[in-house]
C-alpha atoms as a PDB file:
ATOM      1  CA  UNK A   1     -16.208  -7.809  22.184  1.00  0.00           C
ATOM      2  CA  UNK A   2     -16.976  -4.129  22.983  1.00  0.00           C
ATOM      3  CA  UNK A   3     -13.180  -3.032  22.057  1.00  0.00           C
ATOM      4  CA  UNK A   4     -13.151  -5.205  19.207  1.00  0.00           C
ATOM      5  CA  UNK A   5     -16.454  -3.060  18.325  1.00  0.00           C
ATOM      6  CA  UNK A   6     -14.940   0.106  18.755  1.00  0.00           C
ATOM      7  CA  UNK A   7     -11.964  -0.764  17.291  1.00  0.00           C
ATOM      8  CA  UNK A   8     -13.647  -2.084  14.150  1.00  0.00           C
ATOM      9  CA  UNK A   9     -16.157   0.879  13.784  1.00  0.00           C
ATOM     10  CA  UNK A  10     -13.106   3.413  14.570  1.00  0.00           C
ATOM     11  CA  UNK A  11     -11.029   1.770  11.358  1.00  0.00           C
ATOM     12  CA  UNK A  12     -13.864   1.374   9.078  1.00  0.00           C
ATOM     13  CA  UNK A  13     -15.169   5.170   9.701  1.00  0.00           C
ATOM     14  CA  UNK A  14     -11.278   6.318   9.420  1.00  0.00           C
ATOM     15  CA  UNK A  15     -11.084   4.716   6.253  1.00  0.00           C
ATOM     16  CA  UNK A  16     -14.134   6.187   4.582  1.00  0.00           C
ATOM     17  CA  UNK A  17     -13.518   9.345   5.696  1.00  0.00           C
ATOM     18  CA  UNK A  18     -10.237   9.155   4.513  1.00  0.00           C
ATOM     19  CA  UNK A  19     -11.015   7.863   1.288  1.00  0.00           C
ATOM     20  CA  UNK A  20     -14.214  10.647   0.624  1.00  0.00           C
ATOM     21  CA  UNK A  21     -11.284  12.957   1.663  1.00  0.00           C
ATOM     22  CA  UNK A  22      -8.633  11.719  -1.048  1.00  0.00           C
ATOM     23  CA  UNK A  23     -11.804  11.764  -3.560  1.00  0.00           C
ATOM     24  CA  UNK A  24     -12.232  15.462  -3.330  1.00  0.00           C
ATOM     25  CA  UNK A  25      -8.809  16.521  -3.759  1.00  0.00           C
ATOM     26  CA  UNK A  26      -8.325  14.582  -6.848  1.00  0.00           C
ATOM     27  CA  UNK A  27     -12.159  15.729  -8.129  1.00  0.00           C
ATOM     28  CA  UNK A  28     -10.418  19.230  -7.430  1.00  0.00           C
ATOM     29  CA  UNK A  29      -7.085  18.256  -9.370  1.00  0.00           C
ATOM     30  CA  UNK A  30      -8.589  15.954 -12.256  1.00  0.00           C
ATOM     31  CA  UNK A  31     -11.760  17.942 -12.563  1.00  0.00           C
ATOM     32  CA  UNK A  32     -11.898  20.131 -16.097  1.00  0.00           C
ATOM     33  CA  UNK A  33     -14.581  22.652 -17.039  1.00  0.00           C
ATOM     34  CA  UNK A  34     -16.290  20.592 -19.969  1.00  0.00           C
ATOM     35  CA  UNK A  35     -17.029  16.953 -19.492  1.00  0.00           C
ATOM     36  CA  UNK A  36     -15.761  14.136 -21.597  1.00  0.00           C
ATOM     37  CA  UNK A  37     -19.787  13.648 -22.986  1.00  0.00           C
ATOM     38  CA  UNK A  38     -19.465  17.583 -23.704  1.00  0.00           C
ATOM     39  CA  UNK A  39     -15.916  17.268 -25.265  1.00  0.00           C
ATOM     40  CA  UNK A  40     -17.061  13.326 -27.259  1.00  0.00           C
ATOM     41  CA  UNK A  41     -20.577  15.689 -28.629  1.00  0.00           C
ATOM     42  CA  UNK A  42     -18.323  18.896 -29.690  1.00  0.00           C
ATOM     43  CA  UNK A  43     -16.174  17.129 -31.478  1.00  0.00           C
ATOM     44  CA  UNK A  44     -18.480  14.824 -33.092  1.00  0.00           C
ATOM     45  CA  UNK A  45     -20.472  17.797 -33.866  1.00  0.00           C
ATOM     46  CA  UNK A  46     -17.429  19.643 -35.651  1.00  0.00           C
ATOM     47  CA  UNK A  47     -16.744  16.798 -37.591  1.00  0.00           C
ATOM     48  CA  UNK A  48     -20.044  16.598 -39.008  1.00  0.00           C
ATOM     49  CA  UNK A  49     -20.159  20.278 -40.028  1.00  0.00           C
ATOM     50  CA  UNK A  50     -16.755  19.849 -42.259  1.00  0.00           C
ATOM     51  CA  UNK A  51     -17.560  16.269 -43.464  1.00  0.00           C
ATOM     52  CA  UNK A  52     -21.472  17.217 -44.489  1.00  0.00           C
ATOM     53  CA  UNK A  53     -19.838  20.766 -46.172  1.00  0.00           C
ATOM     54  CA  UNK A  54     -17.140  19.245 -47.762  1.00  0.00           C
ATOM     55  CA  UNK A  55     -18.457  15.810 -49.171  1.00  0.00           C
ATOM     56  CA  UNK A  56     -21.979  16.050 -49.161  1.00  0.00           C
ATOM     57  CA  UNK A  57     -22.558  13.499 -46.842  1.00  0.00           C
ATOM     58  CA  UNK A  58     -26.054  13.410 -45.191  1.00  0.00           C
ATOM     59  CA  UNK A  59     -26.466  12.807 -41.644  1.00  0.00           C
ATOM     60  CA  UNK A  60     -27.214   8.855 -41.392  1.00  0.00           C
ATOM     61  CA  UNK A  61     -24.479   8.467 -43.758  1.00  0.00           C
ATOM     62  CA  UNK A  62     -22.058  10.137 -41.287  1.00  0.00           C
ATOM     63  CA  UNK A  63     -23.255   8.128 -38.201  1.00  0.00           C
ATOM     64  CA  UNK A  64     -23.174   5.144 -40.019  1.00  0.00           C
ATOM     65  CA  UNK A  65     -19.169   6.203 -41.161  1.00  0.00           C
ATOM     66  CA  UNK A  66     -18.494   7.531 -37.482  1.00  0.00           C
ATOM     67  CA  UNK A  67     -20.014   3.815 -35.980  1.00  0.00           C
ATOM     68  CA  UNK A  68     -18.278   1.463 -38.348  1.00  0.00           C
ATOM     69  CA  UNK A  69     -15.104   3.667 -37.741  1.00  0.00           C
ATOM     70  CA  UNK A  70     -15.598   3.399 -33.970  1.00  0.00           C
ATOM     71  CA  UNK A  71     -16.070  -0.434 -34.230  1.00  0.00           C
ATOM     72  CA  UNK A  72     -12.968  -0.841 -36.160  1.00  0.00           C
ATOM     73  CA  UNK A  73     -10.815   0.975 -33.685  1.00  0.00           C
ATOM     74  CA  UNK A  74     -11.908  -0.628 -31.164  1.00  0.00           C
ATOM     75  CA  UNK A  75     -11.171  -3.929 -32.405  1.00  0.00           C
ATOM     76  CA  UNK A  76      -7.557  -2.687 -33.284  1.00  0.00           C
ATOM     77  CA  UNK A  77      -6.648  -1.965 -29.492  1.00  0.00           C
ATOM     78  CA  UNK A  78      -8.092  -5.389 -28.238  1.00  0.00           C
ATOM     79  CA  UNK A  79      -5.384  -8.220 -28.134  1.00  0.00           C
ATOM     80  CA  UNK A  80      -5.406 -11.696 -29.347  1.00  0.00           C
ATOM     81  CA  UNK A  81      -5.515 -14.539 -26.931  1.00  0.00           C
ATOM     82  CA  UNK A  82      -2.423 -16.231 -27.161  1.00  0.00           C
ATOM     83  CA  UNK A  83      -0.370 -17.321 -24.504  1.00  0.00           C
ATOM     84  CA  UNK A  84       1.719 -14.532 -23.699  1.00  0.00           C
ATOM     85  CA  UNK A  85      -1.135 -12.286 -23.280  1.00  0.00           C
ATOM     86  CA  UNK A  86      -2.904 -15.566 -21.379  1.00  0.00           C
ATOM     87  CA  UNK A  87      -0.330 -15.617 -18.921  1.00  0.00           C
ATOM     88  CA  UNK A  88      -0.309 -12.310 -18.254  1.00  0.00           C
ATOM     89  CA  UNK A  89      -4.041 -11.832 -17.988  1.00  0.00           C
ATOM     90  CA  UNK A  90      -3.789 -15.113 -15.004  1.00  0.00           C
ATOM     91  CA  UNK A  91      -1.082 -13.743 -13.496  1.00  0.00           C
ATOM     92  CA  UNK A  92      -2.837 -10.142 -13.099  1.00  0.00           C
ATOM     93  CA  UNK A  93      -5.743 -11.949 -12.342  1.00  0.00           C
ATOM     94  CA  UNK A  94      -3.926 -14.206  -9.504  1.00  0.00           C
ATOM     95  CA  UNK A  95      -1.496 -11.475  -8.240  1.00  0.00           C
ATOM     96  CA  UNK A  96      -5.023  -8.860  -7.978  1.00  0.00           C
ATOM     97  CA  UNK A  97      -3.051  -6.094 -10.264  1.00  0.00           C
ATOM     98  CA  UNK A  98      -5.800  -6.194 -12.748  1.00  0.00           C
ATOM     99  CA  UNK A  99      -4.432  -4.389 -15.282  1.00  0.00           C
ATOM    100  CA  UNK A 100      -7.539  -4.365 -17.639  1.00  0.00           C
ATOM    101  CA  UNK A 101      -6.150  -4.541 -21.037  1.00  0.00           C
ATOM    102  CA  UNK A 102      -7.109  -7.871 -21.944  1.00  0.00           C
ATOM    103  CA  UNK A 103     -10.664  -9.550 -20.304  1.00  0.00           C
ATOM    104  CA  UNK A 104     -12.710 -12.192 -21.284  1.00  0.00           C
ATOM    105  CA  UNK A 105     -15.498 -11.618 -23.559  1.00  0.00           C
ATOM    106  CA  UNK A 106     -17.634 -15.046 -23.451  1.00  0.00           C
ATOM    107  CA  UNK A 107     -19.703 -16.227 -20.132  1.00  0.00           C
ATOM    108  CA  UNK A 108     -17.305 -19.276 -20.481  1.00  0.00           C
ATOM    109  CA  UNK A 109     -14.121 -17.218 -19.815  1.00  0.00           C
ATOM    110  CA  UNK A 110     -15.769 -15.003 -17.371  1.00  0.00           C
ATOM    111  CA  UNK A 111     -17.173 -18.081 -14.759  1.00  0.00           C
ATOM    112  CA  UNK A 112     -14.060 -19.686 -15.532  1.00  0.00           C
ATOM    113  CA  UNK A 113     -12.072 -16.600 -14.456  1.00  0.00           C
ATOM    114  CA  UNK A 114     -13.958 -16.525 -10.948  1.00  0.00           C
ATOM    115  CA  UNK A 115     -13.536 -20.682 -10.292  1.00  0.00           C
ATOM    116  CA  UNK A 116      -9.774 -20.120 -10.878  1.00  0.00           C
ATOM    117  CA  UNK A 117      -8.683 -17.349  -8.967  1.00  0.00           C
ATOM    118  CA  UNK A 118     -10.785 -18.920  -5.835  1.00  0.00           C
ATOM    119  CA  UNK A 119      -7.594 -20.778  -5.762  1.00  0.00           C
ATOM    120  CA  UNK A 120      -5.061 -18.634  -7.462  1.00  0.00           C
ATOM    121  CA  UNK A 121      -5.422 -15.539  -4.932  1.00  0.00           C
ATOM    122  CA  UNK A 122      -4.632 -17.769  -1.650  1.00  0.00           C
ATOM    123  CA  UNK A 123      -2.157 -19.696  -3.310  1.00  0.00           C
ATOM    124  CA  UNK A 124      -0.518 -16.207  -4.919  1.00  0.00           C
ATOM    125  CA  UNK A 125      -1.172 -14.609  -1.359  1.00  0.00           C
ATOM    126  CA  UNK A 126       0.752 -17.528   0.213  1.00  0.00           C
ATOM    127  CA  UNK A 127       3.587 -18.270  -1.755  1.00  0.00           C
ATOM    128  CA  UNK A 128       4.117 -13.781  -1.840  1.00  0.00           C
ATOM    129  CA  UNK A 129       4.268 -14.492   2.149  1.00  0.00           C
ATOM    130  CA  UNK A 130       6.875 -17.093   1.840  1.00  0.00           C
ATOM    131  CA  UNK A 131       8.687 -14.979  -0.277  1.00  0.00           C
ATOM    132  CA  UNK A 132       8.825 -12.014   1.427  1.00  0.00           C
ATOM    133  CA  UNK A 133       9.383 -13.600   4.575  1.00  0.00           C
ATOM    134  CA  UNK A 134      12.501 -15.654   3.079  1.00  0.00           C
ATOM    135  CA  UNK A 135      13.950 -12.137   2.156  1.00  0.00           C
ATOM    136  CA  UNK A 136      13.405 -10.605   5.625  1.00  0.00           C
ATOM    137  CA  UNK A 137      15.211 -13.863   7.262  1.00  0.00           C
ATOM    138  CA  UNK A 138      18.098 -13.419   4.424  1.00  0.00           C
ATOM    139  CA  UNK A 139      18.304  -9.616   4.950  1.00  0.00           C
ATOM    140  CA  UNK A 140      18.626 -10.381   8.931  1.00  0.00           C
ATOM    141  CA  UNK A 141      21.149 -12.958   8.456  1.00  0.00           C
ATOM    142  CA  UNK A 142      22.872 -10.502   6.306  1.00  0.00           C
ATOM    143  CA  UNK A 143      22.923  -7.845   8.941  1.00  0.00           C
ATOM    144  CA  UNK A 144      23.844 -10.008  11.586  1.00  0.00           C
ATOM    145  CA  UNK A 145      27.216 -11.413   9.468  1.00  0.00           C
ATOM    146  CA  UNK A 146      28.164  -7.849   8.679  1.00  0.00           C
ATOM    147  CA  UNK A 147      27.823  -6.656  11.900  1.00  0.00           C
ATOM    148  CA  UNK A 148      29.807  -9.562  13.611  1.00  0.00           C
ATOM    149  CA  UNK A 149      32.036  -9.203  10.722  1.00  0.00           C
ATOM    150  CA  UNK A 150      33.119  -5.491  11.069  1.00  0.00           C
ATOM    151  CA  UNK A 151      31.947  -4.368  14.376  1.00  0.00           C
ATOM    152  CA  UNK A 152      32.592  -7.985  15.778  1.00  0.00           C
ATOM    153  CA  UNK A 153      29.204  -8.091  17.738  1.00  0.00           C
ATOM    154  CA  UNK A 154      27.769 -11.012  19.297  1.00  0.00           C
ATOM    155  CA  UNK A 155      24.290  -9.675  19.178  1.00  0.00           C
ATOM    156  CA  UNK A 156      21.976  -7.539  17.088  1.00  0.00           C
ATOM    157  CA  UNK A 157      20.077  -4.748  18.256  1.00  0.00           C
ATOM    158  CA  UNK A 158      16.860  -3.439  16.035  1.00  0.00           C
ATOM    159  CA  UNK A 159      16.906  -5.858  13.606  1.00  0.00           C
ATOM    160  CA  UNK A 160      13.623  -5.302  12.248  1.00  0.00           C
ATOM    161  CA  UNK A 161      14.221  -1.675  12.089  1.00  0.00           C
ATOM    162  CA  UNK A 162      16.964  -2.423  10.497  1.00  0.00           C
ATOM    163  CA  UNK A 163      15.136  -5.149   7.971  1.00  0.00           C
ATOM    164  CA  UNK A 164      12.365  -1.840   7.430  1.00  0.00           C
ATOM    165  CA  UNK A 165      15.319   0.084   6.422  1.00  0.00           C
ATOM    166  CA  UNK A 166      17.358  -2.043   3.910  1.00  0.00           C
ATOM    167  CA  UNK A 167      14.264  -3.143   2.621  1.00  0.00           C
ATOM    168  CA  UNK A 168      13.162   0.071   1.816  1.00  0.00           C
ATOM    169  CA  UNK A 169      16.245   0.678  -0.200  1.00  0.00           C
ATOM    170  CA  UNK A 170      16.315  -2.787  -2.300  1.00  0.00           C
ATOM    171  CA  UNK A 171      12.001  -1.100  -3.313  1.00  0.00           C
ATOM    172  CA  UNK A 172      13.921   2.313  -3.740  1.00  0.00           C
ATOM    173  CA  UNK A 173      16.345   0.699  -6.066  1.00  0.00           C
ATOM    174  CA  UNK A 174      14.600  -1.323  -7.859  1.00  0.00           C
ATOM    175  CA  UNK A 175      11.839   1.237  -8.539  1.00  0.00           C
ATOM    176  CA  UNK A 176      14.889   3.116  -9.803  1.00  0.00           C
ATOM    177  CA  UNK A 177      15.678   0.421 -12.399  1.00  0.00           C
ATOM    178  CA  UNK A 178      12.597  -0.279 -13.734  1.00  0.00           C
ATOM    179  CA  UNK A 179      11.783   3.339 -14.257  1.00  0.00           C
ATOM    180  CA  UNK A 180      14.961   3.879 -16.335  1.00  0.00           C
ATOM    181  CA  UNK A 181      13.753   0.651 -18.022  1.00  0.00           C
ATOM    182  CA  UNK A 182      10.663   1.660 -18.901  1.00  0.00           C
ATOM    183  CA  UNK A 183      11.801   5.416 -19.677  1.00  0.00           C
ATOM    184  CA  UNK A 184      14.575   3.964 -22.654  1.00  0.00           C
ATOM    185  CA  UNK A 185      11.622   1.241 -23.844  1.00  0.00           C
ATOM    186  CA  UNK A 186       7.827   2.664 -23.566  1.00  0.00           C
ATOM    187  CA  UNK A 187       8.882   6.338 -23.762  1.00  0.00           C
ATOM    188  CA  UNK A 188       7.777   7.409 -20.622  1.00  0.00           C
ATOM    189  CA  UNK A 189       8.494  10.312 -18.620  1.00  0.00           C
ATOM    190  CA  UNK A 190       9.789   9.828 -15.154  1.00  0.00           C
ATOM    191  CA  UNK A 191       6.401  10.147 -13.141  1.00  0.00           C
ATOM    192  CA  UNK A 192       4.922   8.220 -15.309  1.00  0.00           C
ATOM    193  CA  UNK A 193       7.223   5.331 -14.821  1.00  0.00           C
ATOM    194  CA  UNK A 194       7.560   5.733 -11.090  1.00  0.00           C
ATOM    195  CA  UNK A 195       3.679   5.796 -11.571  1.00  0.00           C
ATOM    196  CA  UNK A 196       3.327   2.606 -13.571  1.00  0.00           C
ATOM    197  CA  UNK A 197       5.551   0.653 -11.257  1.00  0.00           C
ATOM    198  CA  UNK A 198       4.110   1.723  -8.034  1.00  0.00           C
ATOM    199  CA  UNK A 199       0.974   1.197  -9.092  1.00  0.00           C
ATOM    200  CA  UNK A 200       2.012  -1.952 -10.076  1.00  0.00           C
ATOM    201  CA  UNK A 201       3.324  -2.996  -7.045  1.00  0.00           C
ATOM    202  CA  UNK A 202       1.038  -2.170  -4.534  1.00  0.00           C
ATOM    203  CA  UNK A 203      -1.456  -4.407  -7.268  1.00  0.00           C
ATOM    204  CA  UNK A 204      -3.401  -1.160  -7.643  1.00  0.00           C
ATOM    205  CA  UNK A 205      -3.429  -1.682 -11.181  1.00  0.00           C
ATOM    206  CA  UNK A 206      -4.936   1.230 -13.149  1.00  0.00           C
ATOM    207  CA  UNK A 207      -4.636  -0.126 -16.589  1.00  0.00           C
ATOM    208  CA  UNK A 208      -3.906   3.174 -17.668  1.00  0.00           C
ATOM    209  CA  UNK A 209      -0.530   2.626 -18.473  1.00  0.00           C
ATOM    210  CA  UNK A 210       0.390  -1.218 -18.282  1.00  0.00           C
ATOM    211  CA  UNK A 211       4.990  -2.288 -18.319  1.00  0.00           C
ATOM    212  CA  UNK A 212       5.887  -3.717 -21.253  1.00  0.00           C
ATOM    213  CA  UNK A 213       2.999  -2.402 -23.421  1.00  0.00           C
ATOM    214  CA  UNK A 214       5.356  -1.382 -26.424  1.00  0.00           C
ATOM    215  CA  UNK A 215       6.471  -5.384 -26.661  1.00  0.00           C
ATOM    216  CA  UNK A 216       2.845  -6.481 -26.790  1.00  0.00           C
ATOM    217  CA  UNK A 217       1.810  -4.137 -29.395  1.00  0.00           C
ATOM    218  CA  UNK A 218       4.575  -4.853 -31.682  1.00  0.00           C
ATOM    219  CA  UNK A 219       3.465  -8.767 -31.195  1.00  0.00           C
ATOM    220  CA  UNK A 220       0.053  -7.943 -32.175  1.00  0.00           C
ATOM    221  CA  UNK A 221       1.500  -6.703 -35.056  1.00  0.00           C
ATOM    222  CA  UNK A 222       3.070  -9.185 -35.986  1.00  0.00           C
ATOM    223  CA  UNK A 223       6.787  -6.921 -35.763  1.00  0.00           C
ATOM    224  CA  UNK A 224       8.128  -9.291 -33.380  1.00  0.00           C
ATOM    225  CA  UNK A 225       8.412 -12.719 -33.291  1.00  0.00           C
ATOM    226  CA  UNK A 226       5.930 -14.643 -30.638  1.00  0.00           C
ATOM    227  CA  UNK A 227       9.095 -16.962 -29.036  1.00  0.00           C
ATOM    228  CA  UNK A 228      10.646 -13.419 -28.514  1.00  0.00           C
ATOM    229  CA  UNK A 229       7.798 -12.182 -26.741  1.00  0.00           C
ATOM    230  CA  UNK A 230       7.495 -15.289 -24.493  1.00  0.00           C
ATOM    231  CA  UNK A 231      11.159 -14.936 -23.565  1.00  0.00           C
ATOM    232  CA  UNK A 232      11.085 -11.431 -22.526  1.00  0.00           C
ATOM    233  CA  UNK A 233       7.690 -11.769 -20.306  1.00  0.00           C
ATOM    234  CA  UNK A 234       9.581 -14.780 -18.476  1.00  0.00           C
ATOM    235  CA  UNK A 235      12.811 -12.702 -18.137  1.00  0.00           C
ATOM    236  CA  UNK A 236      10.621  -9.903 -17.288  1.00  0.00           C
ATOM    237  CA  UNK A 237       8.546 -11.612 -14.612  1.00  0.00           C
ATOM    238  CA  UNK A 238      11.239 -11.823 -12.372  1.00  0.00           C
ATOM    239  CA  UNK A 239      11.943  -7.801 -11.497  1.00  0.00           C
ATOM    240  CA  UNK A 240       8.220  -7.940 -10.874  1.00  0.00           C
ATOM    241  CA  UNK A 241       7.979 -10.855  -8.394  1.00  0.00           C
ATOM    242  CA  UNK A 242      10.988  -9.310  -6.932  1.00  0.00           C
ATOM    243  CA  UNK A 243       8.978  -6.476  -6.280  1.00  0.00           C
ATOM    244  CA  UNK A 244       5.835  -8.507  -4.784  1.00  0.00           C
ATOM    245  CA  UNK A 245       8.081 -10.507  -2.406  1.00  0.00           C
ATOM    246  CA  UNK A 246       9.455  -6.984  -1.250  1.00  0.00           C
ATOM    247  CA  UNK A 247       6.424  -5.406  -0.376  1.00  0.00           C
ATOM    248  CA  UNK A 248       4.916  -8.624   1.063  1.00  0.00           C
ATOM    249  CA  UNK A 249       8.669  -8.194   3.251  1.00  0.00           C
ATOM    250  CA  UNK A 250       7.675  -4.807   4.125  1.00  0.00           C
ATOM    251  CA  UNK A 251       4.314  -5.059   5.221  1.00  0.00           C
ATOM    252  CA  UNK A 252       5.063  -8.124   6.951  1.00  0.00           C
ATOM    253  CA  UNK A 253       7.893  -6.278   9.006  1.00  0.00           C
ATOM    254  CA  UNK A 254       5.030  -3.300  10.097  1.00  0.00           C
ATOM    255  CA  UNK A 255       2.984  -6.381  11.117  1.00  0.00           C
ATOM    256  CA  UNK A 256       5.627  -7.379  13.119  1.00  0.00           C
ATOM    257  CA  UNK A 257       6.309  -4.065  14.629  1.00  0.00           C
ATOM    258  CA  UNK A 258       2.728  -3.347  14.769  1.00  0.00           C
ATOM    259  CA  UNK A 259       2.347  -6.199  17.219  1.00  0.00           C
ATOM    260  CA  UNK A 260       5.323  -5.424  19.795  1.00  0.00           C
ATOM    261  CA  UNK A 261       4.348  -1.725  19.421  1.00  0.00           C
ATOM    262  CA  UNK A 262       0.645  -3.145  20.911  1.00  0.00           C
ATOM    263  CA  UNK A 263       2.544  -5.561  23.207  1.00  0.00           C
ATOM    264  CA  UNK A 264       4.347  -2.492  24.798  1.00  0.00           C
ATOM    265  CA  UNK A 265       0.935  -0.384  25.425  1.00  0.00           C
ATOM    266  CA  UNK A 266      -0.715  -3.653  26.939  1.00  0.00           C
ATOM    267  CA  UNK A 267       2.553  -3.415  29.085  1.00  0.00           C
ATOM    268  CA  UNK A 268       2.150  -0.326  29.935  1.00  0.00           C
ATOM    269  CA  UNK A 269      -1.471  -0.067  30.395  1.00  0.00           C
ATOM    270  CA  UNK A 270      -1.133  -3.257  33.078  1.00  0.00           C
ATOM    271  CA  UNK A 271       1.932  -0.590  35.104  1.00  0.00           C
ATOM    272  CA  UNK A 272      -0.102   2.319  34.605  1.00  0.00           C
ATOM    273  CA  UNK A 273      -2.354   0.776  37.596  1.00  0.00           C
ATOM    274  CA  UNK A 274       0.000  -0.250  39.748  1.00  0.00           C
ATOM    275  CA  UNK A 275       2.475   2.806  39.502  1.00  0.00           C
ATOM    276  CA  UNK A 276      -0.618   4.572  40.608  1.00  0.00           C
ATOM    277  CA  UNK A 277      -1.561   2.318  43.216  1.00  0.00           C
ATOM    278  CA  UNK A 278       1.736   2.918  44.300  1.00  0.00           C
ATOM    279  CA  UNK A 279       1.949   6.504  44.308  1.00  0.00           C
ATOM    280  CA  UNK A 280      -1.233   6.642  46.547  1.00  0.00           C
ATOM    281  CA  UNK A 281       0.164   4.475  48.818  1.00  0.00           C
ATOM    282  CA  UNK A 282       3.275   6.698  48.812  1.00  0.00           C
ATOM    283  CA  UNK A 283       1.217  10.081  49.388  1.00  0.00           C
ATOM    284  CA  UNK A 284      -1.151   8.310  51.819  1.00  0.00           C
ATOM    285  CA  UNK A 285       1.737   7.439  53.659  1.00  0.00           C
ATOM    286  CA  UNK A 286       3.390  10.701  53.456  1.00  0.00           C
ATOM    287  CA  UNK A 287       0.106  12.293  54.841  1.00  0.00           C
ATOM    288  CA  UNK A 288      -0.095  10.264  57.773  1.00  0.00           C
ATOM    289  CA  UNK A 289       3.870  10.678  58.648  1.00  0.00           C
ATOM    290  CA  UNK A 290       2.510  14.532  58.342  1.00  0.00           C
ATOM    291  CA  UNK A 291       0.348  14.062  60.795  1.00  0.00           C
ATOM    292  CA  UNK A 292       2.243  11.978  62.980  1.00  0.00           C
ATOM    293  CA  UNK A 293       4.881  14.557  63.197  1.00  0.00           C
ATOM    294  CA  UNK A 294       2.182  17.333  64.027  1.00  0.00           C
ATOM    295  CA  UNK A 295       0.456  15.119  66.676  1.00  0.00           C
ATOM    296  CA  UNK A 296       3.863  14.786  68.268  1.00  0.00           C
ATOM    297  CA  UNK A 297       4.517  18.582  67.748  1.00  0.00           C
ATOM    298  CA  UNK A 298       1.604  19.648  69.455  1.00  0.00           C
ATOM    299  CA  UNK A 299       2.241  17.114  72.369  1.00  0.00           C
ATOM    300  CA  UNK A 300       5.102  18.557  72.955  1.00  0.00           C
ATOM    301  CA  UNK A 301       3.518  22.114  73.204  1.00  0.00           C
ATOM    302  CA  UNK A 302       0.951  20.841  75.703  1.00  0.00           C
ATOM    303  CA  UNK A 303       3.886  19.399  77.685  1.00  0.00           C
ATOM    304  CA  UNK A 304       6.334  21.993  77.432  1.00  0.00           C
ATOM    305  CA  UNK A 305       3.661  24.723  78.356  1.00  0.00           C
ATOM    306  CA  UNK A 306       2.723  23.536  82.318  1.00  0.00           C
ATOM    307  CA  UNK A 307       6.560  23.422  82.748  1.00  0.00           C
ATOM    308  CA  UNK A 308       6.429  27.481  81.823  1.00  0.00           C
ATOM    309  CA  UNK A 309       4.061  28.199  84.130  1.00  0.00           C
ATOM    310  CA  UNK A 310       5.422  26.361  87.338  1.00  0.00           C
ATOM    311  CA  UNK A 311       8.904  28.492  86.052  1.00  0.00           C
ATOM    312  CA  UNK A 312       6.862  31.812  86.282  1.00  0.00           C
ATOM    313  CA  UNK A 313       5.252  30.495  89.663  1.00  0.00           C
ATOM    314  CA  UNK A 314       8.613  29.840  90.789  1.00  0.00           C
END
């Protein structure tokens, strides 16, 4: 219990210093001279100016104009519930990416949001495990049939450093795919694709930019067909469960290695004891084998020395 304490306390200070830490640096990066409630004011304010000058508008009538035009935009960006954006509302829900563009509005939606992912998130969490640990045994049976195949070994060595690697690549690769994906269809720059997707999947989930945005606009205007839309978010769940199952592979592996790297300090910690226990025996006897030979040394002194003086006597 006391090194489950300290091992506890140690993790949970290291990650809130390390979070406060990553906090200031991006406060320091992000950071700009005049606040967004400055910038929304200023604006607002120089607005105003031209619209009271040039129309003769009075105040109230401008707030009024400003509020209704708010209102309307805001309604413009929010999406209609139908069941493409249903299913991908559960499934960020479920998968804990919570991208944020489309929430419930009613207490109905809301309570029924929390009842259903007390069962979505284990079941997602599961069947991500399953996944990723059916592509870690298929990437070791891979390795293993190469190798036998080309270096015609019976056995593999490393295989889970070898499952890190190759699984590594197959993230790298398919990072590189959807970014040139994303690049030709949302008109994104390069970070921002690499950002979208691992955001995506690690399930941080920003919201800031969300993959295949452009598609759900254009259905919300009513430029693409809804049957279309289905189509390409079933096509397109696939890269991204791909993706899951891959992480879930890779942390799974760390796990893995996490545990025989803690298996080999128990190990070592249980010879650390006796390979000093035996060293002090060693020395100990050593010391006493010292002082055996000097006891017999000076013996032989004391016995040599009458000898010298009955020769001189002689």
């Amino acid at each position: 219990m006391p090194s489950l304490l300290k091992k506890a306390l140690f993790r949970v200070l290291t990650f809130y210093f390390y979070g406060l830490f990553v906090a200031w640096v991006f406060m320091y990066i992000e950071k700009r001279e005049e606040s967004p409630h400055d910038r929304k004011v200023r604006m607002l304010q120089e607005l105003k100016n031209e619209v009271v000058t040039n129309y003769n508008m009075t105040d109230d009538d401008f707030d009024r104009l400003v509020y209704k035009a708010a209102m309307a935009m805001k309604e413009g960006t929010e999406l209609d519930w139908n069941f493409w954006n249903s299913c991908r509302y559960v499934f960020a829900a479920f998968t804990t990416i919570g991208f944020g563009n489309i929430t419930p509005k009613t207490h109905l939606g809301q309570g029924v949001t929390m009842m259903v992912s007390l069962v979505g998130i284990p079941v997602t969490m599961l069947a991500l495990k399953s996944a990723g640990d059916l592509v870690a045994c298929s990437i070791q049976l891979l390795i293993i049939k190469l190798e036998a195949g080309v270096f015609k070994t019976d056995t593999s060595k490393h295989l889970k450093a070898k499952v890190f690697f190759v699984t590594n690549i197959l993230i790298v690769i398919l990072l590189l795919f959807l970014t040139v994906f994303s690049i030709h269809m949302e008109n994104w720059s390069l970070l921002q694709s690499l950002y979208v997707w691992y955001t995506t999947f690690t399930t941080v989930g920003f919201g800031d930019f969300i993959p295949t945005e452009s598609m759900t606009l254009k259905a919300a205007n009513d430029e693409v067909p809804q049957h279309e839309v289905t189509l390409f978010g079933i096509f397109f769940s696939i890269p991204i469960f791909t993706g899951l199952s891959l992480v879930s592979c890779l942390l799974s592996v760390i796990v893995d290695s996490m545990d025989n790297l803690r298996d080999f300090v128990d190990r070592y910690d249980n010879c650390f004891p006796r390979l000093f226990a035996f060293f002090s025996r060693f020395f100990s006897c050593r010391k006493r084998l010292n002082c055996g030979f000097k006891v017999d040394e000076n013996h032989a002194q004391t016995d040599t020395e009458p000898e010298a003086g009955l020769e001189q006597n002689s």
